[in-house]
PDB file of N, CA and C in Angstrom:
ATOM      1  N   UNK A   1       0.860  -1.172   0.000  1.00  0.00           N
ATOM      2  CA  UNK A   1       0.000   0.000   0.000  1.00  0.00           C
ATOM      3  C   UNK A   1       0.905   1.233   0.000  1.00  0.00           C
ATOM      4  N   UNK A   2       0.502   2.278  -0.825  1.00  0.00           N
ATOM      5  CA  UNK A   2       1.255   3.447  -0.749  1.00  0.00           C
ATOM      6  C   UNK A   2       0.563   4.578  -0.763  1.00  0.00           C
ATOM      7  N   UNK A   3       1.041   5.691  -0.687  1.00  0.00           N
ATOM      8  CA  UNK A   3       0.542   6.735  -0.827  1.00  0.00           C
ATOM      9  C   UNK A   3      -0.573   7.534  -1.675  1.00  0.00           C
ATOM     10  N   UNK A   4      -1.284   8.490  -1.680  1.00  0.00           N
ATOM     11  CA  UNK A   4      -1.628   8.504  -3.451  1.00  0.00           C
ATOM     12  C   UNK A   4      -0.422   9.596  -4.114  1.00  0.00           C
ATOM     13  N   UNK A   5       0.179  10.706  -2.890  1.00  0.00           N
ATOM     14  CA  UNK A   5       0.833  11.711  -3.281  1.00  0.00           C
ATOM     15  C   UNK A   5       2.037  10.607  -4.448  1.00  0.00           C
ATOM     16  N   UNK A   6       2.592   8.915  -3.652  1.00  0.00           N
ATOM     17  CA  UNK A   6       3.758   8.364  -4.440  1.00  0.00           C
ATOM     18  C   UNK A   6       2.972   7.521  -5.606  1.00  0.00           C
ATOM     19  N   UNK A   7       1.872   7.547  -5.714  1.00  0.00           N
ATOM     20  CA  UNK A   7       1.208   6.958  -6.905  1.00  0.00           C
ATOM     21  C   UNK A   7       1.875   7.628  -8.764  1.00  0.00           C
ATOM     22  N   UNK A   8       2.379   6.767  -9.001  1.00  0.00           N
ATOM     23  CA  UNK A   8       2.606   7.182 -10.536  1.00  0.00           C
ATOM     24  C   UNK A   8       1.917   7.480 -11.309  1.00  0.00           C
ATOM     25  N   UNK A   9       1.823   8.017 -12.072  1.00  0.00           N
ATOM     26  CA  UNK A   9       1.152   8.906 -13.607  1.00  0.00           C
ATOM     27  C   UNK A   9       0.176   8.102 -14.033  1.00  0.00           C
ATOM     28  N   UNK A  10      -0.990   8.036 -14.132  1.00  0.00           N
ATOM     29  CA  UNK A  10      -1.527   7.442 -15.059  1.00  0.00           C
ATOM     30  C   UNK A  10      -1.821   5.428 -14.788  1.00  0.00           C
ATOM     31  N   UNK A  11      -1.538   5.376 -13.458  1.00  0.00           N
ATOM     32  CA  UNK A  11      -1.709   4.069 -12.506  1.00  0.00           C
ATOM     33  C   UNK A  11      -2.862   4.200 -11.725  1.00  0.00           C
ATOM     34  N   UNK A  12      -3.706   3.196 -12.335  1.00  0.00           N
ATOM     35  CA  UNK A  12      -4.963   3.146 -11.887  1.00  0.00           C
ATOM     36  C   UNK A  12      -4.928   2.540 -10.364  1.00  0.00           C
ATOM     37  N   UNK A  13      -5.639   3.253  -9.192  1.00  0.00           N
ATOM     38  CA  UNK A  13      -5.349   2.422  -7.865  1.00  0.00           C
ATOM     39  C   UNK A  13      -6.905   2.820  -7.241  1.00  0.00           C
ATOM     40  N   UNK A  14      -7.017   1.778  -6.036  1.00  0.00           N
ATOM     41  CA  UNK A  14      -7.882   1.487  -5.547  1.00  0.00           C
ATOM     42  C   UNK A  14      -7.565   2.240  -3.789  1.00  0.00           C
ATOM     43  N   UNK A  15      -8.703   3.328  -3.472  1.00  0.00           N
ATOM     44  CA  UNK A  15      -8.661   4.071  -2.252  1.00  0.00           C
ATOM     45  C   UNK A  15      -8.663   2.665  -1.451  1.00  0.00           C
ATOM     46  N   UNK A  16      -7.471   2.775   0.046  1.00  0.00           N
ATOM     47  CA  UNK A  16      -7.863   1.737   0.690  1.00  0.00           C
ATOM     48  C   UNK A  16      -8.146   1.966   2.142  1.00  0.00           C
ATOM     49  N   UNK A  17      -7.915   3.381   2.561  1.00  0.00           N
ATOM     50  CA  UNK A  17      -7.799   4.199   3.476  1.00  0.00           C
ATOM     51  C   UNK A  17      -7.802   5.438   3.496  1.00  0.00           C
ATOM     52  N   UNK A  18      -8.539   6.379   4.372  1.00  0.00           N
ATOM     53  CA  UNK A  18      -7.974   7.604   4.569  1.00  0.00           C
ATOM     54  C   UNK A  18      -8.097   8.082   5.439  1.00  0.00           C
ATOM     55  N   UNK A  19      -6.653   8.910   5.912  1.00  0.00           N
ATOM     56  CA  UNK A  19      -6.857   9.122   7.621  1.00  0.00           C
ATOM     57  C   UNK A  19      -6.530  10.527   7.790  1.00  0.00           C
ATOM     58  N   UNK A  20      -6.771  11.042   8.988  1.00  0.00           N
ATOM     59  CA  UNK A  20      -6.322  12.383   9.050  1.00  0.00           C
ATOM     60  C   UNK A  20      -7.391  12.338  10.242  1.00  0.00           C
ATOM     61  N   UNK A  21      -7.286  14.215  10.384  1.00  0.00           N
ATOM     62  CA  UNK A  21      -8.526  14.590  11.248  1.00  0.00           C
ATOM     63  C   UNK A  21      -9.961  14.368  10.907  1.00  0.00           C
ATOM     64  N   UNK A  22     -10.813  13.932  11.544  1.00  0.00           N
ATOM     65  CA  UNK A  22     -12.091  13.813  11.246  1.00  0.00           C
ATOM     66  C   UNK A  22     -12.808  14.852  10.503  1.00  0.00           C
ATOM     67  N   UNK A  23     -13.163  16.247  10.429  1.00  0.00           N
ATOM     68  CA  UNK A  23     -12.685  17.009   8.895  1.00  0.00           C
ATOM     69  C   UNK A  23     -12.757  16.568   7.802  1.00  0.00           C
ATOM     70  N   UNK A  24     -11.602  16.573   7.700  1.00  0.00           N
ATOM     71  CA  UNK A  24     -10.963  16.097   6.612  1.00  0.00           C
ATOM     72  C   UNK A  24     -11.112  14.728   5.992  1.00  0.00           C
ATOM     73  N   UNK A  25     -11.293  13.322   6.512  1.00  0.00           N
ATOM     74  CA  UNK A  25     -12.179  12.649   6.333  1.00  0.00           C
ATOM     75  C   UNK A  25     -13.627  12.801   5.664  1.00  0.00           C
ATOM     76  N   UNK A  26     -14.329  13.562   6.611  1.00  0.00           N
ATOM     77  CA  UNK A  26     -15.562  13.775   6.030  1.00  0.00           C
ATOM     78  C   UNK A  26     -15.241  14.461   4.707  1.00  0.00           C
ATOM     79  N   UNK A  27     -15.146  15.468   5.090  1.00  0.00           N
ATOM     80  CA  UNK A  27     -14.886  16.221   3.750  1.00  0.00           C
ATOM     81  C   UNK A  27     -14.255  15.380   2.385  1.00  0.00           C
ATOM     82  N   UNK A  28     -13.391  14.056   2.387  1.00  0.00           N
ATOM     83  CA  UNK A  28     -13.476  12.865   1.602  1.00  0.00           C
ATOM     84  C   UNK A  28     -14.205  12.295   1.040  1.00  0.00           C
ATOM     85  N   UNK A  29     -15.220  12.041   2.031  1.00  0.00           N
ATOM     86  CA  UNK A  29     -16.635  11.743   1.811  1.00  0.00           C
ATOM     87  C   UNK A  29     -17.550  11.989   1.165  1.00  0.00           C
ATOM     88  N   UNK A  30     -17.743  13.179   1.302  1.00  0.00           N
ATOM     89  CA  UNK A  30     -18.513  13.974   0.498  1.00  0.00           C
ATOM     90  C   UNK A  30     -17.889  14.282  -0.914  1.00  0.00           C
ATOM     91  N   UNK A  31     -16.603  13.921  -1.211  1.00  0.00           N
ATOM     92  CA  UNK A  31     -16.400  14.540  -2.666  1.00  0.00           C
ATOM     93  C   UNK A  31     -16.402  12.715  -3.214  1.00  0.00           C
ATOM     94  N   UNK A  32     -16.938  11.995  -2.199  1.00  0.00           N
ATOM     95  CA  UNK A  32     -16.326  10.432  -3.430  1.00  0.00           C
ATOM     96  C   UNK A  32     -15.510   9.519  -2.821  1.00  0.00           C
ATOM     97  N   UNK A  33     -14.517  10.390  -2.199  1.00  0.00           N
ATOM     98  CA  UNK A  33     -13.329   9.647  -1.948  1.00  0.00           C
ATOM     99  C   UNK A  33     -13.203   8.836  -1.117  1.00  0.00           C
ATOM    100  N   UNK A  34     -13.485   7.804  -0.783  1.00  0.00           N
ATOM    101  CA  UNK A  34     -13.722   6.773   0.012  1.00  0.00           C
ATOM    102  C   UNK A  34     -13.202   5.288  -0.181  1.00  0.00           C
ATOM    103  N   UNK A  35     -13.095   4.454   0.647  1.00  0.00           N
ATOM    104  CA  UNK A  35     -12.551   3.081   0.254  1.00  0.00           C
ATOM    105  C   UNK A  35     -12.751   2.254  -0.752  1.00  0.00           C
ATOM    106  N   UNK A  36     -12.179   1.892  -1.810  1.00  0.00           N
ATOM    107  CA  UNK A  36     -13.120   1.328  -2.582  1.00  0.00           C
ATOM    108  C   UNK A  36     -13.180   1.866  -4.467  1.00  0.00           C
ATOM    109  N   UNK A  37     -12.602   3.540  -3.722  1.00  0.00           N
ATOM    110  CA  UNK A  37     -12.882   4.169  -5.224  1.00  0.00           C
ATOM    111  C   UNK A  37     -11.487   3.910  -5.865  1.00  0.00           C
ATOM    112  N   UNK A  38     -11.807   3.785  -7.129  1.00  0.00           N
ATOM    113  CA  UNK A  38     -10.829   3.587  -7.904  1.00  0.00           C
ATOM    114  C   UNK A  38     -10.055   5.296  -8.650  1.00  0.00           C
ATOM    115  N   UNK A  39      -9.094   5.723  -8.379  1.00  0.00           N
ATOM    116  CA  UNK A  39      -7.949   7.223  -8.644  1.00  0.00           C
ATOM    117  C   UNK A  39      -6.972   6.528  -9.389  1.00  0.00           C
ATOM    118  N   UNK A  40      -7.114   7.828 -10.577  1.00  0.00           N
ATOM    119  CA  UNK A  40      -5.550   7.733 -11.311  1.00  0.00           C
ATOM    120  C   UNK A  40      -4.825   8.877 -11.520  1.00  0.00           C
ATOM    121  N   UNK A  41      -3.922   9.424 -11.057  1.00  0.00           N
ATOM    122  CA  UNK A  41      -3.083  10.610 -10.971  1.00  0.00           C
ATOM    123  C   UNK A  41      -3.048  11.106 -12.671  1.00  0.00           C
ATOM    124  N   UNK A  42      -3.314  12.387 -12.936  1.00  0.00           N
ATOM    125  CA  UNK A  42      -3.409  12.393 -14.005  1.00  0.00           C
ATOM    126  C   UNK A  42      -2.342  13.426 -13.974  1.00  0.00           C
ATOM    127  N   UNK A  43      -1.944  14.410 -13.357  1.00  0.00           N
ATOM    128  CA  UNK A  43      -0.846  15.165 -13.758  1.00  0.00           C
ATOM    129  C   UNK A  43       0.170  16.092 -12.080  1.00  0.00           C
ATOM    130  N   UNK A  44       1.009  16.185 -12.083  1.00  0.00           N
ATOM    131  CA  UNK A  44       1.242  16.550 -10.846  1.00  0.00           C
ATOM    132  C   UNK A  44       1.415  18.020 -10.993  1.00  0.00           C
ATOM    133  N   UNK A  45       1.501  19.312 -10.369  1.00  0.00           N
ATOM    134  CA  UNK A  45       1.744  20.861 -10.259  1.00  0.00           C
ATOM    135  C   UNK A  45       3.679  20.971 -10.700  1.00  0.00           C
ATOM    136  N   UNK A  46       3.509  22.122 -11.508  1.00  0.00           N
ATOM    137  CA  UNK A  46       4.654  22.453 -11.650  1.00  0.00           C
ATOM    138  C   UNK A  46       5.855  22.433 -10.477  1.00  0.00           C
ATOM    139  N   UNK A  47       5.324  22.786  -8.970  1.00  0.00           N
ATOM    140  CA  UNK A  47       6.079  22.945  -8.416  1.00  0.00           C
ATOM    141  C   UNK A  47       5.543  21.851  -7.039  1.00  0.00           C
ATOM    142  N   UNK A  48       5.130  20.949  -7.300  1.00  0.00           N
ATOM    143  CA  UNK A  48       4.729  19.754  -6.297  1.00  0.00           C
ATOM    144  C   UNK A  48       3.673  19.760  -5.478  1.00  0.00           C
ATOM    145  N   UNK A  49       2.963  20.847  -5.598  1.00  0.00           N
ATOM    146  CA  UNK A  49       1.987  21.564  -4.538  1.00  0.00           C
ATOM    147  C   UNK A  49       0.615  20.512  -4.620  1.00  0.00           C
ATOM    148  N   UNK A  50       0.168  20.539  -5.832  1.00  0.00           N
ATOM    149  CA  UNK A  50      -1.177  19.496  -6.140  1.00  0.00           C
ATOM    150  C   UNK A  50      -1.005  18.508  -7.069  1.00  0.00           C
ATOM    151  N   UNK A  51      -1.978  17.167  -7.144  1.00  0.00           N
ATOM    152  CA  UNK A  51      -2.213  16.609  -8.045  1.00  0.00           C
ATOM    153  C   UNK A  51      -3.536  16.682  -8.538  1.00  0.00           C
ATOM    154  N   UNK A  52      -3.422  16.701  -9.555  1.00  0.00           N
ATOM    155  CA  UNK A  52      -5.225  16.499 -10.214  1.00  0.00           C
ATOM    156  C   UNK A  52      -5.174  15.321 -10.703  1.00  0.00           C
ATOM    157  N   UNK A  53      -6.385  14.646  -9.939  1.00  0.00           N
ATOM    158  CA  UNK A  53      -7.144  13.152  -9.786  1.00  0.00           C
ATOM    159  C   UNK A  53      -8.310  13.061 -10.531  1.00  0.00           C
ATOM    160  N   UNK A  54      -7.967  11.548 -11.226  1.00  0.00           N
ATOM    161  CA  UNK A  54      -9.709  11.666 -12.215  1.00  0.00           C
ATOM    162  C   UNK A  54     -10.176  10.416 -10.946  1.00  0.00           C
ATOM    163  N   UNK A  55     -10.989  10.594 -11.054  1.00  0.00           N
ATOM    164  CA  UNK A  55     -12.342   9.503 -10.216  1.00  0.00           C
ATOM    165  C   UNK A  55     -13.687   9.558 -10.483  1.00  0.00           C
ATOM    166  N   UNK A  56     -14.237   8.562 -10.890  1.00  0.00           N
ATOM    167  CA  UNK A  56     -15.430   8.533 -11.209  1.00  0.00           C
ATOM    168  C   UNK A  56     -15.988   9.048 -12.339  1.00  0.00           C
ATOM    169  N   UNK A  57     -16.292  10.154 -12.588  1.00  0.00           N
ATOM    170  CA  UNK A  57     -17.160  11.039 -13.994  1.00  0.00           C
ATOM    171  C   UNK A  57     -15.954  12.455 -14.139  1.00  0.00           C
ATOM    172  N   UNK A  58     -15.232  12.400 -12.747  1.00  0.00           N
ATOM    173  CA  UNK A  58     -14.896  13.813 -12.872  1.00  0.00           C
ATOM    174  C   UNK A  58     -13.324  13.640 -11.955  1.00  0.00           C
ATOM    175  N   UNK A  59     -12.723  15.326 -11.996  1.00  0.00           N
ATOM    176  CA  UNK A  59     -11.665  15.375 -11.905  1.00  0.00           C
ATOM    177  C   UNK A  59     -11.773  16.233 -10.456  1.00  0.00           C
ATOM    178  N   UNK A  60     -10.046  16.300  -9.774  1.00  0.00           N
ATOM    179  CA  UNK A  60     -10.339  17.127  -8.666  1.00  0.00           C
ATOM    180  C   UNK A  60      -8.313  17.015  -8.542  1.00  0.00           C
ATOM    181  N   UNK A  61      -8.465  18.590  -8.072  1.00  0.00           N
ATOM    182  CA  UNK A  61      -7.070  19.078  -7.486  1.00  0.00           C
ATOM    183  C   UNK A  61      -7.249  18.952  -5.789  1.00  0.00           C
ATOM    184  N   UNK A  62      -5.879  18.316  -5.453  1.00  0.00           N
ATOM    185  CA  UNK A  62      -5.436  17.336  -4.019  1.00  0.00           C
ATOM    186  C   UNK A  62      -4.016  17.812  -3.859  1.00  0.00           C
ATOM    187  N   UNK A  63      -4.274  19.023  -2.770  1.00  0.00           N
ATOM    188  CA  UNK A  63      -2.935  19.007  -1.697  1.00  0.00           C
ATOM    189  C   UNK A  63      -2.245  17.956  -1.672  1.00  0.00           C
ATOM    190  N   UNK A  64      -0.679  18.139  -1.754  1.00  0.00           N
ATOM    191  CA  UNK A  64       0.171  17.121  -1.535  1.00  0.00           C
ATOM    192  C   UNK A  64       0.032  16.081   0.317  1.00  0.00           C
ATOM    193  N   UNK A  65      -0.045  17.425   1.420  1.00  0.00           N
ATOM    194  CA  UNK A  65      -0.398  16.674   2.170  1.00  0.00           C
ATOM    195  C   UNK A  65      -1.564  15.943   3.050  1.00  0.00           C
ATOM    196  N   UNK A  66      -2.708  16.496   1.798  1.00  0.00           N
ATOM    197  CA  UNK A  66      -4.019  15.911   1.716  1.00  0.00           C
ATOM    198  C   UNK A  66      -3.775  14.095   1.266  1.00  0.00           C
ATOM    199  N   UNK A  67      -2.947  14.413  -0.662  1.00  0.00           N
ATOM    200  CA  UNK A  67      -2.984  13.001  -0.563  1.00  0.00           C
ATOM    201  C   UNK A  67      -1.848  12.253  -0.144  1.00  0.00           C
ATOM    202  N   UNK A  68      -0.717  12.886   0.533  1.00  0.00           N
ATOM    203  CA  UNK A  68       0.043  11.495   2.052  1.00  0.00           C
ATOM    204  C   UNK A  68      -1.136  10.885   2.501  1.00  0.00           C
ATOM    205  N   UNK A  69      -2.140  11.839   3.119  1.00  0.00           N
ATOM    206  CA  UNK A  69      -2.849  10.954   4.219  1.00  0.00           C
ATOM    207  C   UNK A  69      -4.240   9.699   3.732  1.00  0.00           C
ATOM    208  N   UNK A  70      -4.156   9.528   1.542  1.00  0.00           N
ATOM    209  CA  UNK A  70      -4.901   8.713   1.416  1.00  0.00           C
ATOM    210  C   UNK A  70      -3.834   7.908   0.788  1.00  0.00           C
ATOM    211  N   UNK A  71      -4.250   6.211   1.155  1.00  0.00           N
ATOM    212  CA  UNK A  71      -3.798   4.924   1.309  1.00  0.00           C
ATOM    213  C   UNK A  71      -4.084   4.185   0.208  1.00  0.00           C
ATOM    214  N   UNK A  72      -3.474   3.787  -1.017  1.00  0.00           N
ATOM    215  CA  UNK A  72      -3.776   3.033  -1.974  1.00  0.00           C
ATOM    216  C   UNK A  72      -3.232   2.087  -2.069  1.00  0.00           C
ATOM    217  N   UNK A  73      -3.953   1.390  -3.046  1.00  0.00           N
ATOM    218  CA  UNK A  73      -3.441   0.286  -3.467  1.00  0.00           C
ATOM    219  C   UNK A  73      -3.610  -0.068  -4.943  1.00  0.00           C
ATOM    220  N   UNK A  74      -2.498  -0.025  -6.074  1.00  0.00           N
ATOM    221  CA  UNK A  74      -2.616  -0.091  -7.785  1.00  0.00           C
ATOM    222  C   UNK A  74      -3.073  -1.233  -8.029  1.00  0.00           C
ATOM    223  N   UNK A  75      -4.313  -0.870  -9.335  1.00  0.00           N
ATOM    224  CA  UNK A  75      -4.899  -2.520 -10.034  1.00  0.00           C
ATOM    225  C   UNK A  75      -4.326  -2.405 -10.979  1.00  0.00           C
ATOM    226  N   UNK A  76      -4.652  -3.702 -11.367  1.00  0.00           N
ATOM    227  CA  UNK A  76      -4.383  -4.001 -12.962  1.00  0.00           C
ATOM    228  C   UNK A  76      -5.406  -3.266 -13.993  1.00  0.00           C
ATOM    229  N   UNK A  77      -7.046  -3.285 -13.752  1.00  0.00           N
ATOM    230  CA  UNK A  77      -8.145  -2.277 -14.330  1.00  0.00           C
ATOM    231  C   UNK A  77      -8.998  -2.193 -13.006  1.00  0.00           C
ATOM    232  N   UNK A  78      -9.245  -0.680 -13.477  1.00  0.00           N
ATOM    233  CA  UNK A  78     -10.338  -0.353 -12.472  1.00  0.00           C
ATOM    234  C   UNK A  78     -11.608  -0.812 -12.670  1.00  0.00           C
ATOM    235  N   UNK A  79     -12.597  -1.333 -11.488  1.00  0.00           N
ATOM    236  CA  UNK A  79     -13.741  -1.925 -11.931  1.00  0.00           C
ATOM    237  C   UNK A  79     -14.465  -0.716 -11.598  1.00  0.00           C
ATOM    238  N   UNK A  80     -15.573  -1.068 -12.238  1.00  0.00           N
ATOM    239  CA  UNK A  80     -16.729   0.017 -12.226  1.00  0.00           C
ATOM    240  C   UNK A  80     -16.728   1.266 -12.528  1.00  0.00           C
ATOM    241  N   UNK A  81     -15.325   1.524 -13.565  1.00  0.00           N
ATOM    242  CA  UNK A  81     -15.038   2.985 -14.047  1.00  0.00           C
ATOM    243  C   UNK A  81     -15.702   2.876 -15.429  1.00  0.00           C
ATOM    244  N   UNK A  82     -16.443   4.618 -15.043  1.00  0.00           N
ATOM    245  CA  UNK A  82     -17.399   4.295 -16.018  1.00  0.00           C
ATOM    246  C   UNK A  82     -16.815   5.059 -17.442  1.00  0.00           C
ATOM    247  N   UNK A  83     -17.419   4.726 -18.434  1.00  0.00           N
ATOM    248  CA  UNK A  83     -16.851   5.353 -19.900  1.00  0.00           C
ATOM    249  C   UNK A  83     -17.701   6.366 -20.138  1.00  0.00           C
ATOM    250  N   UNK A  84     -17.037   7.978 -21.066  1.00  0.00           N
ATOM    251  CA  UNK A  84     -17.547   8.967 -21.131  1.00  0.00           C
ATOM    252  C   UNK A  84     -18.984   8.240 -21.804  1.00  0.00           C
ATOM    253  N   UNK A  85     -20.263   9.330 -21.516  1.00  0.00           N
ATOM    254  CA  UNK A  85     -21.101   8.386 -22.874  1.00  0.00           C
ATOM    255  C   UNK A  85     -21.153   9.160 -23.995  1.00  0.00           C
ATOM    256  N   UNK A  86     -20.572  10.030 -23.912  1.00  0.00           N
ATOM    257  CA  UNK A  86     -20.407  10.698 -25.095  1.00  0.00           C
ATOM    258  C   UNK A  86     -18.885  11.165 -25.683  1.00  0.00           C
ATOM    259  N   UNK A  87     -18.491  10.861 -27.169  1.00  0.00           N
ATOM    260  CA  UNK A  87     -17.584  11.219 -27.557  1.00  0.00           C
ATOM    261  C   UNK A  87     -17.571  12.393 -28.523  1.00  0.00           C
ATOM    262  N   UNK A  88     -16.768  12.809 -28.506  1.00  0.00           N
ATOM    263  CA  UNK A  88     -16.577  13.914 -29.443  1.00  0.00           C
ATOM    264  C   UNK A  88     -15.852  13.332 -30.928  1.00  0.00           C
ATOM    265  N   UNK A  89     -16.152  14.035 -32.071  1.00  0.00           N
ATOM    266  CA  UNK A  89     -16.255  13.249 -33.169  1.00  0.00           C
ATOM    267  C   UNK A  89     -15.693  14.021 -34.202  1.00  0.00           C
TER     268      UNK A  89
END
């Protein structure tokens, strides 16, 4: 299990934990982020500060020491990730 901040580029992983102050937790909660969900680091900040995370339908920028404190674990494919339903053409 590792970090999500040490999660590599574009490595699909599975939330397996997240700890911190109760806060901050919740506040996890409420955006998705919970045990179970499947995150893939999609790009890190010029200067290390954030990563922006796709999960689910949508995307989200994550303090570096927001994601130390969530716990992953990398799959081989994410289950239950869903496909845009619409493409552009």
């Amino acid at each position: 299990m590792l970090s999500l901040e040490a999660l590599p580029l574009g490595t699909p992983a599975r939330i397996a934990a997240v700890a911190g102050p109760s806060p901050f937790v919740e506040r996890m909660k409420e955006l998705g982020l919970v045990e179970g969900t499947v995150v893939t680091v999609l790009r890190r900040s010029l200067f290390g500060g954030t990563l922006q995370i796709r999960y689910g339908n949508g995307t989200l920028a994550v303090r570096l020491p927001f994601a130390s404190a969530i716990r992953v674990e990398p799959v081989s494919q994410p289950l239950h990730q869903h496909e845009p339903l619409w493409q552009a053409v």
